[in-house]
C-alpha atoms as a PDB file:
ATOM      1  CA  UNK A   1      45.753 -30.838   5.411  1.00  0.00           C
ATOM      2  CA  UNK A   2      47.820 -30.525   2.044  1.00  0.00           C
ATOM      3  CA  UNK A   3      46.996 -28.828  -1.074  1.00  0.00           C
ATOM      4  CA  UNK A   4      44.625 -31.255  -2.682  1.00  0.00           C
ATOM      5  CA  UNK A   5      42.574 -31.879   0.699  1.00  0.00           C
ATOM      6  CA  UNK A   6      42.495 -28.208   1.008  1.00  0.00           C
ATOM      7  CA  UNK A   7      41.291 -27.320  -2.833  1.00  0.00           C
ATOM      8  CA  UNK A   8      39.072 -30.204  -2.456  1.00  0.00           C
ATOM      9  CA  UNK A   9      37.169 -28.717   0.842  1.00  0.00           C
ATOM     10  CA  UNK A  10      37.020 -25.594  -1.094  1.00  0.00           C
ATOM     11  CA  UNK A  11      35.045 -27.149  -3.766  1.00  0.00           C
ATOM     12  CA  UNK A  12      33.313 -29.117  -1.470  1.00  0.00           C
ATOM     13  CA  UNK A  13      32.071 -25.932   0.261  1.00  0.00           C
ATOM     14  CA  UNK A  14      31.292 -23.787  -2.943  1.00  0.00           C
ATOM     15  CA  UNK A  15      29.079 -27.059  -3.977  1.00  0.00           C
ATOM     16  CA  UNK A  16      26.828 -26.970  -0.714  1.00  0.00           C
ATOM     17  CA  UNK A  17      26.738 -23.024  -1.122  1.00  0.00           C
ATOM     18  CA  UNK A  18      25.575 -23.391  -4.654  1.00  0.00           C
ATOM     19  CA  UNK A  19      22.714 -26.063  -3.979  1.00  0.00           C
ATOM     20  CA  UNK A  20      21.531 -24.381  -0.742  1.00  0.00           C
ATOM     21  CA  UNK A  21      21.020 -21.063  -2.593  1.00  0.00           C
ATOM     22  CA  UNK A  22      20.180 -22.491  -6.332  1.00  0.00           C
ATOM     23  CA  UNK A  23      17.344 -23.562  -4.895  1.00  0.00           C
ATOM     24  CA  UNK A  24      16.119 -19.961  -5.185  1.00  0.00           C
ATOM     25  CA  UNK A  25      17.113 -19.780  -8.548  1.00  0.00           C
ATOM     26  CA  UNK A  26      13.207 -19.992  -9.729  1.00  0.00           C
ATOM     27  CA  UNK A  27      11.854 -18.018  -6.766  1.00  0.00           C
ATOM     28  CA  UNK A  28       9.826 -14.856  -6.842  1.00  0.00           C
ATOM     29  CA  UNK A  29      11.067 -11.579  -5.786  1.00  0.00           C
ATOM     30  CA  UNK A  30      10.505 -10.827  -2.191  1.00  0.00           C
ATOM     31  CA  UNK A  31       7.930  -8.359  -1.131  1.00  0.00           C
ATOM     32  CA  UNK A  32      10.226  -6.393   1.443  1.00  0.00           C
ATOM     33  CA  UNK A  33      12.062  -3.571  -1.141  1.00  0.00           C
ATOM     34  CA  UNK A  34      12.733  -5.754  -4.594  1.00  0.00           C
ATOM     35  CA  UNK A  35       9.712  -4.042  -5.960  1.00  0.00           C
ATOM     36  CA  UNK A  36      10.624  -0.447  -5.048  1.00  0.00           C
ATOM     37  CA  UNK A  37      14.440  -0.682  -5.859  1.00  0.00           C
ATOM     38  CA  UNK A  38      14.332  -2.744  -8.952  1.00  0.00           C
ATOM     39  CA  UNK A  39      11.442  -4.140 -10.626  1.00  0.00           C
ATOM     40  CA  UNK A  40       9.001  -0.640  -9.901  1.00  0.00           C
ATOM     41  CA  UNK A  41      12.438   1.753  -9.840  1.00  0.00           C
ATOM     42  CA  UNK A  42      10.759   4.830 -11.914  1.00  0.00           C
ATOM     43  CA  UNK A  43      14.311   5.405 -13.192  1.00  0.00           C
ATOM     44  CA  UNK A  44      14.928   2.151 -14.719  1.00  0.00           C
ATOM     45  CA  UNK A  45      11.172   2.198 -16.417  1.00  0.00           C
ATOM     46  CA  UNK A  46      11.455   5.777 -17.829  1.00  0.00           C
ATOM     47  CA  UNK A  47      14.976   4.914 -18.818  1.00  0.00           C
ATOM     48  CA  UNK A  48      17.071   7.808 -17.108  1.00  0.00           C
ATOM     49  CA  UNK A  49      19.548   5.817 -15.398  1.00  0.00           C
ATOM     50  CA  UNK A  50      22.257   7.758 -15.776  1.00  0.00           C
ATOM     51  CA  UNK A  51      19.975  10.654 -12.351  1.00  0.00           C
ATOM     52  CA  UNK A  52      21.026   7.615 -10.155  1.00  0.00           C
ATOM     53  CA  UNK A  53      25.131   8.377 -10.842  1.00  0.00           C
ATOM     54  CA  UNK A  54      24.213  12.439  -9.772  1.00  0.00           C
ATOM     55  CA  UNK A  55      21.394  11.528  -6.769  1.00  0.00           C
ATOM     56  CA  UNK A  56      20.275   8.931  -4.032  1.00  0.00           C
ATOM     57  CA  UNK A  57      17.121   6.527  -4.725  1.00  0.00           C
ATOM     58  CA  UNK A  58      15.609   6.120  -1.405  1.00  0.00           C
ATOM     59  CA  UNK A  59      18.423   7.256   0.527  1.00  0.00           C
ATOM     60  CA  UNK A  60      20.617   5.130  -0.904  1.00  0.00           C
ATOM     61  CA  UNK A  61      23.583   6.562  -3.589  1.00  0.00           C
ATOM     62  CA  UNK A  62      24.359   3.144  -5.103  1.00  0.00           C
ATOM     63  CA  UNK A  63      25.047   3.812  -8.571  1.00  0.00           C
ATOM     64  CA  UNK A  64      27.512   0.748  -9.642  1.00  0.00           C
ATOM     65  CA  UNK A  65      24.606  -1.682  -7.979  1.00  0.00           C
ATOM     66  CA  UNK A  66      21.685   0.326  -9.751  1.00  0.00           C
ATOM     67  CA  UNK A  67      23.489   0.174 -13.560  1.00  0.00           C
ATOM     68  CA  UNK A  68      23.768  -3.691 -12.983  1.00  0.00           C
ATOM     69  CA  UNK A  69      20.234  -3.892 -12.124  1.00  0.00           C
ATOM     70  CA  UNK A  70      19.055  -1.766 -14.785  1.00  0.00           C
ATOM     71  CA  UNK A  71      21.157  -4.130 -17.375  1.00  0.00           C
ATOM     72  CA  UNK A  72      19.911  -7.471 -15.639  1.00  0.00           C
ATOM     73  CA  UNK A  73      16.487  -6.112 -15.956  1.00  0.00           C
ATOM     74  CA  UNK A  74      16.374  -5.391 -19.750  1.00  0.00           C
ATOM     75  CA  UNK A  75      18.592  -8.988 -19.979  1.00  0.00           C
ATOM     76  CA  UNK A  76      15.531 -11.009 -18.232  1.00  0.00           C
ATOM     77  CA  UNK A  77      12.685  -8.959 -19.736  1.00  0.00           C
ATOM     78  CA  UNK A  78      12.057  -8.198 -15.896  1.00  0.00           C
ATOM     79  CA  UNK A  79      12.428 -12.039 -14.521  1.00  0.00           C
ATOM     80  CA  UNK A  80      13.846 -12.449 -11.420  1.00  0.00           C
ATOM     81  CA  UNK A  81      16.224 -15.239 -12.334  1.00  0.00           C
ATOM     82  CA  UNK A  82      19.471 -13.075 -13.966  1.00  0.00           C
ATOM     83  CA  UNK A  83      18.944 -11.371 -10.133  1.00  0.00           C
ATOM     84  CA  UNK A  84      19.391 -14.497  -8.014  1.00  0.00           C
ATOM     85  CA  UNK A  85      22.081 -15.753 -10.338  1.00  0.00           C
ATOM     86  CA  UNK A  86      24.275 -12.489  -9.671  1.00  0.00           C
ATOM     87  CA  UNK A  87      23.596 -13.009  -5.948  1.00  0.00           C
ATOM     88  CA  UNK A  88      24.741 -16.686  -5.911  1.00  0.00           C
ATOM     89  CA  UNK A  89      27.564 -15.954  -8.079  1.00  0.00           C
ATOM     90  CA  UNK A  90      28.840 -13.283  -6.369  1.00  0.00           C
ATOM     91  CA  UNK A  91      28.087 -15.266  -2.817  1.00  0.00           C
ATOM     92  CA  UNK A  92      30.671 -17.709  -4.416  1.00  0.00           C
ATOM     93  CA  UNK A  93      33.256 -15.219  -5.597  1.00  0.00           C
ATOM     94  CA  UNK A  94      33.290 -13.921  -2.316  1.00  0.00           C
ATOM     95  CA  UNK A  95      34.239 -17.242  -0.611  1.00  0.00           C
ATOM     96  CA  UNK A  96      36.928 -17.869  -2.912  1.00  0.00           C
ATOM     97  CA  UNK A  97      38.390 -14.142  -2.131  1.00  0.00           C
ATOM     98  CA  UNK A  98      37.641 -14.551   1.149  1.00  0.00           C
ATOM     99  CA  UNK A  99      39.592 -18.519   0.989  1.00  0.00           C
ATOM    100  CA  UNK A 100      42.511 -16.389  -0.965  1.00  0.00           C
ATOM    101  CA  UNK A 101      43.219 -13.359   1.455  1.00  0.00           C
ATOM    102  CA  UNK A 102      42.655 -15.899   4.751  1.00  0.00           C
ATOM    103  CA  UNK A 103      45.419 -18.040   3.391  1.00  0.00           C
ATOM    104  CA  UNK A 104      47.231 -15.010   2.612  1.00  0.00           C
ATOM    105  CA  UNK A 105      47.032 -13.691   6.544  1.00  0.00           C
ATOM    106  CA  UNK A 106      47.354 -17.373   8.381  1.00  0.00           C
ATOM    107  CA  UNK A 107      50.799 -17.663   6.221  1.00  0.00           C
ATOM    108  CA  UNK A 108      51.853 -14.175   7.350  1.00  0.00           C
ATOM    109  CA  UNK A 109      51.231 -14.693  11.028  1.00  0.00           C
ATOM    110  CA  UNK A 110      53.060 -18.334  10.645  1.00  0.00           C
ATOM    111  CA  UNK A 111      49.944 -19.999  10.674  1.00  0.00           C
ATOM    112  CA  UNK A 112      50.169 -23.040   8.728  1.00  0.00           C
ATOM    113  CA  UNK A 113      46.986 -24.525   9.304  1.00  0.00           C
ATOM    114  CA  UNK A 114      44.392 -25.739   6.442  1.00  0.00           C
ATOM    115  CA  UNK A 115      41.900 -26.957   8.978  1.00  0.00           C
ATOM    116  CA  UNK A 116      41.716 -23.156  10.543  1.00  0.00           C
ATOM    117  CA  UNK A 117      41.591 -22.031   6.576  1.00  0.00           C
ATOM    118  CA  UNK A 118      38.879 -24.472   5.866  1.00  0.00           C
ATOM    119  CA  UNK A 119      36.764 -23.594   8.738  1.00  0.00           C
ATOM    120  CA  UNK A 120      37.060 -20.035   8.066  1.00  0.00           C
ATOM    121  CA  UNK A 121      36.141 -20.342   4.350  1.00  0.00           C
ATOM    122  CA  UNK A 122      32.538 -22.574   5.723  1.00  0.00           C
ATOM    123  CA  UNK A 123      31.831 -20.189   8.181  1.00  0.00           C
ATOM    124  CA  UNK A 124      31.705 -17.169   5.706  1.00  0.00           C
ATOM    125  CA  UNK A 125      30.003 -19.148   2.918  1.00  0.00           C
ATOM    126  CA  UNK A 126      27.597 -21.514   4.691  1.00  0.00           C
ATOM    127  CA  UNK A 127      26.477 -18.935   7.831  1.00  0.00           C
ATOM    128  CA  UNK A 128      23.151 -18.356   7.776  1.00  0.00           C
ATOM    129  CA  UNK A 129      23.443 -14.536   8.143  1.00  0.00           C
ATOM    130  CA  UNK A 130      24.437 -14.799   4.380  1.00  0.00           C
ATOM    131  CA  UNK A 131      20.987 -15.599   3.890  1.00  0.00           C
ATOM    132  CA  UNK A 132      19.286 -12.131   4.342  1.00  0.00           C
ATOM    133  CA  UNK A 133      21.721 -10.684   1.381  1.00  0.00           C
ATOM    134  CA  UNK A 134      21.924 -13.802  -1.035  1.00  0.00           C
ATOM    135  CA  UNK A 135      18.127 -14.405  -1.028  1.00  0.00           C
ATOM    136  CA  UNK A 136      16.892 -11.483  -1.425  1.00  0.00           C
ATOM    137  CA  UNK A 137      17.478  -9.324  -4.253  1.00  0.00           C
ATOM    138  CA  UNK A 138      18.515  -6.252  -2.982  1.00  0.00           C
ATOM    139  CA  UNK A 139      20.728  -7.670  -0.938  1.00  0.00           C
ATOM    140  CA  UNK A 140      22.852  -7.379  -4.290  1.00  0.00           C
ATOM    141  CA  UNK A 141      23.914  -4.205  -2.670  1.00  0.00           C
ATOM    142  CA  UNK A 142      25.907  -5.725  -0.032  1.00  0.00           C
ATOM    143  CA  UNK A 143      27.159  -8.633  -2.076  1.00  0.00           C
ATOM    144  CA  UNK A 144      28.600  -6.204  -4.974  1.00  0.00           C
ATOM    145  CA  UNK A 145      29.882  -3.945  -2.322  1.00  0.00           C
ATOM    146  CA  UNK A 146      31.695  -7.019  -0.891  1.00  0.00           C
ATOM    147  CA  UNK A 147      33.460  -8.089  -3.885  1.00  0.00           C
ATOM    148  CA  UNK A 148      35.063  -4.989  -5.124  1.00  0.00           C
ATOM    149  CA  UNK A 149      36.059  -4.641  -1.028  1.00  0.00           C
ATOM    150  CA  UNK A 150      37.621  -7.703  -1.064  1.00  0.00           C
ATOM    151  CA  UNK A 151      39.303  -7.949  -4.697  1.00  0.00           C
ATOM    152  CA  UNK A 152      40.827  -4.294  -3.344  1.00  0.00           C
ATOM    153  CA  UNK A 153      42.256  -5.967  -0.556  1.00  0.00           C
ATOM    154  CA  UNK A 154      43.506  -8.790  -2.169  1.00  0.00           C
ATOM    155  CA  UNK A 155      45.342  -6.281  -4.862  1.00  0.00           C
ATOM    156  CA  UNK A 156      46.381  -3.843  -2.277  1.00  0.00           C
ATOM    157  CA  UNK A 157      48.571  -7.020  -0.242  1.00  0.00           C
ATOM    158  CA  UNK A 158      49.467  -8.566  -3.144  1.00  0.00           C
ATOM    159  CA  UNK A 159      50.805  -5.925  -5.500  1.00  0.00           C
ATOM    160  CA  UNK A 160      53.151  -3.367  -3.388  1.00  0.00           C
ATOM    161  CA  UNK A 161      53.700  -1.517  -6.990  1.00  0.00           C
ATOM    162  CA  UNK A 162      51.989   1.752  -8.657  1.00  0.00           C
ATOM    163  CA  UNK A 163      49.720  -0.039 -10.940  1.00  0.00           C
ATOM    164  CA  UNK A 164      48.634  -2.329  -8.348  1.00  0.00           C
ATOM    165  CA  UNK A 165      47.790   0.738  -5.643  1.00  0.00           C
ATOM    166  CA  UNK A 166      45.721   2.071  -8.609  1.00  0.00           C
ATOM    167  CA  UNK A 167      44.014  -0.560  -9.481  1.00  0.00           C
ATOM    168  CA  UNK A 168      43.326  -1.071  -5.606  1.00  0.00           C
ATOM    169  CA  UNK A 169      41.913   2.418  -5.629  1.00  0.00           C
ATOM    170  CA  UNK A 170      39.911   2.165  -8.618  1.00  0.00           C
ATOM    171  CA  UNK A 171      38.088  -1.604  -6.974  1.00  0.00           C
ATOM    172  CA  UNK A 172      37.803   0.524  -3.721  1.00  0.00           C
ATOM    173  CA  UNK A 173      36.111   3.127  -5.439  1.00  0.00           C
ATOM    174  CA  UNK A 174      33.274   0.670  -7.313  1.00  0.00           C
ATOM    175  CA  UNK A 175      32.560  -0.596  -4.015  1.00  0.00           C
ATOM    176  CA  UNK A 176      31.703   2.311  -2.659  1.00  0.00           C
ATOM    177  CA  UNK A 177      29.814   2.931  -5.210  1.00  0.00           C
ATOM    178  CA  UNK A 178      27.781  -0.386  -4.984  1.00  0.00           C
ATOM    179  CA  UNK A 179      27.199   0.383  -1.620  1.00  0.00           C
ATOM    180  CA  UNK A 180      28.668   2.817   0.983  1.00  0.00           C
ATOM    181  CA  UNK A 181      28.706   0.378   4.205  1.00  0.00           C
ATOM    182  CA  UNK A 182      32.442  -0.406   2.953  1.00  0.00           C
ATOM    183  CA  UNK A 183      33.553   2.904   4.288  1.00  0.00           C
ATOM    184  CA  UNK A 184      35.261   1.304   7.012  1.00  0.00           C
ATOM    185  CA  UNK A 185      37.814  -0.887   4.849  1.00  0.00           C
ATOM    186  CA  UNK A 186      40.811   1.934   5.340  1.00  0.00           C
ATOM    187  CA  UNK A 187      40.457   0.713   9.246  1.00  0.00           C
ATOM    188  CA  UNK A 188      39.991  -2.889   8.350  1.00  0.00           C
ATOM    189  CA  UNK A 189      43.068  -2.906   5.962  1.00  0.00           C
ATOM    190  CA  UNK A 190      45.279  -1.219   8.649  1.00  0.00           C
ATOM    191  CA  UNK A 191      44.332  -3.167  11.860  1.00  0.00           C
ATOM    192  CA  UNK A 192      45.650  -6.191   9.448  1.00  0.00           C
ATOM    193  CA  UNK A 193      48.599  -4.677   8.639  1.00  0.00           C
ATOM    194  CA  UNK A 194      48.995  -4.410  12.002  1.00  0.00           C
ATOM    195  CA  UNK A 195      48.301  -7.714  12.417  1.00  0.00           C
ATOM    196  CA  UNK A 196      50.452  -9.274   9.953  1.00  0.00           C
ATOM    197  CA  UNK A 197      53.399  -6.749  11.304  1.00  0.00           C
ATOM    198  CA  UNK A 198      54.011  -5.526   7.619  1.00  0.00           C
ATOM    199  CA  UNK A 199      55.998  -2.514   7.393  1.00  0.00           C
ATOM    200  CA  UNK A 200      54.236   0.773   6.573  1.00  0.00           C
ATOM    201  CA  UNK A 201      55.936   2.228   2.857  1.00  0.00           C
ATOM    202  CA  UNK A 202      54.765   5.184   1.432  1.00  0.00           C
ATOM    203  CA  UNK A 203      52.964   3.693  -1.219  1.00  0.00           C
ATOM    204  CA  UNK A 204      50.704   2.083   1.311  1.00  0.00           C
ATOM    205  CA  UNK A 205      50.281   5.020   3.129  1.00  0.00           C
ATOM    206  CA  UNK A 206      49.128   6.547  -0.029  1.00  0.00           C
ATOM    207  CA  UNK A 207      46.933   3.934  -1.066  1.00  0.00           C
ATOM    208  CA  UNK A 208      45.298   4.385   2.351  1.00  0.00           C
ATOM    209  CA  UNK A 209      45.161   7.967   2.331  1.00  0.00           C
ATOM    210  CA  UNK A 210      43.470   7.477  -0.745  1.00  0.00           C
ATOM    211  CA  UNK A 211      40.619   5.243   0.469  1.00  0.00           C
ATOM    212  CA  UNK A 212      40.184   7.065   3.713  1.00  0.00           C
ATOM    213  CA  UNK A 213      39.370  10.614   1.422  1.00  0.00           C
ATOM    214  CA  UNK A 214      36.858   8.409  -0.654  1.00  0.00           C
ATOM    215  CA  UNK A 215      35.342   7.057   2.811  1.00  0.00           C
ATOM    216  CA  UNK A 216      34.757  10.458   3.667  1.00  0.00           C
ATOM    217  CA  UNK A 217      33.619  11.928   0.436  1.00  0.00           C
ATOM    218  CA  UNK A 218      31.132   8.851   0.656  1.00  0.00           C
ATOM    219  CA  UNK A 219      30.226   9.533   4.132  1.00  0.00           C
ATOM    220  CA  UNK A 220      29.718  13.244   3.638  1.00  0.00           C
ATOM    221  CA  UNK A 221      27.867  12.731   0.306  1.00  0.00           C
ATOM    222  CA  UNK A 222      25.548  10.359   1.868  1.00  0.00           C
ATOM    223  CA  UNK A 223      24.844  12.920   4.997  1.00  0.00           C
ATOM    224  CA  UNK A 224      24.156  15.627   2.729  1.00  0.00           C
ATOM    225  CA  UNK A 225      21.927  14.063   0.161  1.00  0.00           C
ATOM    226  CA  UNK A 226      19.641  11.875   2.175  1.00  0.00           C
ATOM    227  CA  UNK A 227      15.998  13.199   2.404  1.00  0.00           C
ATOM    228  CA  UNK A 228      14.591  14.979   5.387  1.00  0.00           C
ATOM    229  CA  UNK A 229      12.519  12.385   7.269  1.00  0.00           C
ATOM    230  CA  UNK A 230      16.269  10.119   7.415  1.00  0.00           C
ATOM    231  CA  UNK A 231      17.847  12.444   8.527  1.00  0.00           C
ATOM    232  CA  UNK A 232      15.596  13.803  11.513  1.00  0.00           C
ATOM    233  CA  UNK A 233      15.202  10.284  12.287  1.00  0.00           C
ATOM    234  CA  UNK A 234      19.087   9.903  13.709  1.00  0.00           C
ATOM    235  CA  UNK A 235      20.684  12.847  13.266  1.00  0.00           C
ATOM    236  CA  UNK A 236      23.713  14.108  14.780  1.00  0.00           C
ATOM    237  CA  UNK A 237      27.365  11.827  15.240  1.00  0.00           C
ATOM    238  CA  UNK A 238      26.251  10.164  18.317  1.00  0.00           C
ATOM    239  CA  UNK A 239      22.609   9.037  17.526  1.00  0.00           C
ATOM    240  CA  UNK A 240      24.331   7.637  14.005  1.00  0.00           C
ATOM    241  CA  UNK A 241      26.923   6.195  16.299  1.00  0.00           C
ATOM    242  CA  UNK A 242      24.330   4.331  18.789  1.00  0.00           C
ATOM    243  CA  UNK A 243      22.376   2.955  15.850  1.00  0.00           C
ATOM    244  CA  UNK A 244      25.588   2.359  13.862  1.00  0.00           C
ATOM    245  CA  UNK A 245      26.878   0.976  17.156  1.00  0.00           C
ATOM    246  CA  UNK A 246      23.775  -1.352  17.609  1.00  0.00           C
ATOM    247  CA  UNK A 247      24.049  -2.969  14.047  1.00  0.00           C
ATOM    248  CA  UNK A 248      27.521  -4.189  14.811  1.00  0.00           C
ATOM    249  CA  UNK A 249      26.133  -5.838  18.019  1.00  0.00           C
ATOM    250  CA  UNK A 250      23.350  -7.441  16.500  1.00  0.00           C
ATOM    251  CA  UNK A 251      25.861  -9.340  13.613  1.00  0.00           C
ATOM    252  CA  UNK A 252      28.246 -10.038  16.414  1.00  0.00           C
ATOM    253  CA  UNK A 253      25.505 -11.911  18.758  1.00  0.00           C
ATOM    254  CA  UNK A 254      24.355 -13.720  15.920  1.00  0.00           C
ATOM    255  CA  UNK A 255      27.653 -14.388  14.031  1.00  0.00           C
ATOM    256  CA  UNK A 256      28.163 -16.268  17.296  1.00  0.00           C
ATOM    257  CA  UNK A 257      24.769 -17.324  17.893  1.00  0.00           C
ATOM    258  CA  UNK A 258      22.596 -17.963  14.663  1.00  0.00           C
ATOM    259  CA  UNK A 259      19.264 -17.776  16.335  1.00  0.00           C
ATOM    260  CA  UNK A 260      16.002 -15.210  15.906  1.00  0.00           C
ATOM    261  CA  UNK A 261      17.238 -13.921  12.648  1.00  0.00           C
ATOM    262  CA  UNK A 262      13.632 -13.493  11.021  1.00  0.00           C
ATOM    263  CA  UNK A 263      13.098  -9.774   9.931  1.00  0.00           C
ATOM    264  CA  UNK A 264      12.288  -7.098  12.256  1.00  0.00           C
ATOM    265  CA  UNK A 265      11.382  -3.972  10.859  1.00  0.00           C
ATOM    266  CA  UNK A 266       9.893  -3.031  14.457  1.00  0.00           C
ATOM    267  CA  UNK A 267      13.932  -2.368  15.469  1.00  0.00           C
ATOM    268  CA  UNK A 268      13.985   1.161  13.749  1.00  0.00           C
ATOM    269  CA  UNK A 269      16.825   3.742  14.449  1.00  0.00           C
ATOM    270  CA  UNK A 270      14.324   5.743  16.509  1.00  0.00           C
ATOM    271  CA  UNK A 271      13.725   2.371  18.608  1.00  0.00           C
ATOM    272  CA  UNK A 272      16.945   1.888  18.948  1.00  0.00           C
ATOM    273  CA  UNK A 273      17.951   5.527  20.202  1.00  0.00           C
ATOM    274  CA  UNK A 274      15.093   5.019  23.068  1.00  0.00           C
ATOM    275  CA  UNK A 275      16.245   1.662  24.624  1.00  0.00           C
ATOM    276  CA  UNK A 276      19.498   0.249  25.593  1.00  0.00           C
ATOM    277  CA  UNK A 277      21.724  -0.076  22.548  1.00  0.00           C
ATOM    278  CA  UNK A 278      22.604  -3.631  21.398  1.00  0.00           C
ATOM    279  CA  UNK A 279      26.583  -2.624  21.658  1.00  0.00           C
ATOM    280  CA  UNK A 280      25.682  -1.826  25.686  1.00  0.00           C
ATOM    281  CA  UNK A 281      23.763  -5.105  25.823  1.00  0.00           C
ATOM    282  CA  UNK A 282      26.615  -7.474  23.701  1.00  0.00           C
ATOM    283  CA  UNK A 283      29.557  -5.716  25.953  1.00  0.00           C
ATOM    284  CA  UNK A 284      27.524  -6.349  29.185  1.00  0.00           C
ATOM    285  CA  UNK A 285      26.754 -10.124  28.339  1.00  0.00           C
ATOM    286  CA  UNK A 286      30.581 -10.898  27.332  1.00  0.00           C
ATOM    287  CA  UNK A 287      31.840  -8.951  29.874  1.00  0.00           C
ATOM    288  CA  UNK A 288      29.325 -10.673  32.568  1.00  0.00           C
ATOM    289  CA  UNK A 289      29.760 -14.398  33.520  1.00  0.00           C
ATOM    290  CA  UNK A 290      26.040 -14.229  34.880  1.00  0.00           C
ATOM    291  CA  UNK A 291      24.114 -12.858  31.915  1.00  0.00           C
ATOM    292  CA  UNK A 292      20.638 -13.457  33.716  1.00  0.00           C
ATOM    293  CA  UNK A 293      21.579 -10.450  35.568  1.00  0.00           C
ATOM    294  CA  UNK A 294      21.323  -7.788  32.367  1.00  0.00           C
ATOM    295  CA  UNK A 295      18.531  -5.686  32.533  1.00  0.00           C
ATOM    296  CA  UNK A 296      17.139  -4.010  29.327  1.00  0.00           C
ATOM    297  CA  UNK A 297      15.415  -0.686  29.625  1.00  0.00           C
END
């Protein structure tokens, strides 16, 4: 595929992402959360926004995500609209990162392939796991968290300068601040160094010294300031580990197979910690060319 076939399946995907998920542009908040983190958020009604930049809201410290809530919500006079419009246009900012840093890696590795880019791009965009974060409005969380991620990563292998290891730092920073699950991007962005057999310089060593001390300040702030009942529920490394550990199974079954992926608030982390973890389950069923033969506890 050339340039032009390759913009044009860009758009082309972008397009079917936009109409699949403008279709909610007129729909109602959903009853799981959107109440109790936005629309009935006590802070946001009595106006004291700036307690969710010094505390958690539910266990979550997510102050970058709340502040664009609280501004979205005095924008629509509490309509739900402004919210699904940030969630489909980040959903599409995403791709195109996403289409920008894949290109970036397949042409590092020799890769010159715009069928393998293509593909790529549609699974991210069009996947229906995307669904649970673009249709419902908290799942702004994730989406936010995923752009600043990705914009630092496309800053921190494009610009091998000062400014640009700031400004890496700095996007790295928001999303953490929109939502901690990005903790793991210092790992990410050295396996694919790694991959891409880039040498190691100082400055990038910095840079991911740098977001490794604000994964941990995030991970230690998060520990320390979630409320009692959380934290008796999975305490201790290896029950967060198991349920952590589970998660990453489920999203790997079902990034493969896209099947049973209504809501189950039933699978809780003390559910989780009393049966056979999804990661023992997904490892057993690659690792075992007769699958019939697992056996869950």
């Amino acid at each position: 595929m050339n340039g032009k076939k390759i913009t044009a399946a860009l758009i082309l995907i972008l397009a079917v992402a936009a109409l699949i998920y403008g279709s909610l542009l007129g729909a109602a908040p959903l009853s799981y959360d959107d109440d109790q983190n936005i629309f009935a958020n006590s802070y946001f009604i009595n106006g004291h926004l700036a307690a969710l930049w010094v505390q958690p809201y539910y266990g979550m410290f997510v102050p970058a995500t709340s502040t664009v809530w609280a501004a979205l919500l005095s924008l629509g006079s509490g309509a739900a609209w402004p919210f699904r419009l940030l969630n489909l246009s980040l959903h599409l900012a995403n791709a195109v990162l996403v289409f920008i840093l894949l290109r970036g890696f397949l042409r590092r590795i020799g890769i010159e392939s715009g069928f393998a880019l293509v593909i790529g791009v549609a699974v991210f965009a069009l996947h229906p796991l995307q669904v649970g974060a673009v249709a419902w409005l908290s799942g702004a969380r994730d989406l936010l968290a995923a752009f600043w991620a990705l914009s630092a990563l496309a800053v921190f292998f494009r610009f091998r300068n000062k400014r640009g290891s700031l400004v890496s730092i700095a996007l790295f920073a928001l999303a953490i601040l929109s939502k901690p699950n990005v903790v793991t991007l210092p790992v990410a962005a050295a396996f694919l160094l790694w991959l891409v057999r880039e040498p190691i310089t100082t400055r990038v060593r910095a840079t991911l010294g740098a977001w490794l001390a604000l994964s941990l300040a995030a991970v230690t702030w998060t520990y320390l300031t979630q409320d009692e009942v959380m934290v008796a529920t999975h305490s201790g490394f290896l029950s967060r580990f198991i349920v952590m550990s589970d998660t990453f199974g489920f999203h790997l079954m079902k990034i493969a197979l896209p099947l049973g992926l209504a809501v189950d608030y039933g699978r809780t982390p003390a559910t989780v910690l009393a049966s056979t973890p999804m990661w023992v389950t997904t490892t057993i069923v690659v690792a075992d060319p007769e699958p019939g033969r697992v056996e869950e506890k």
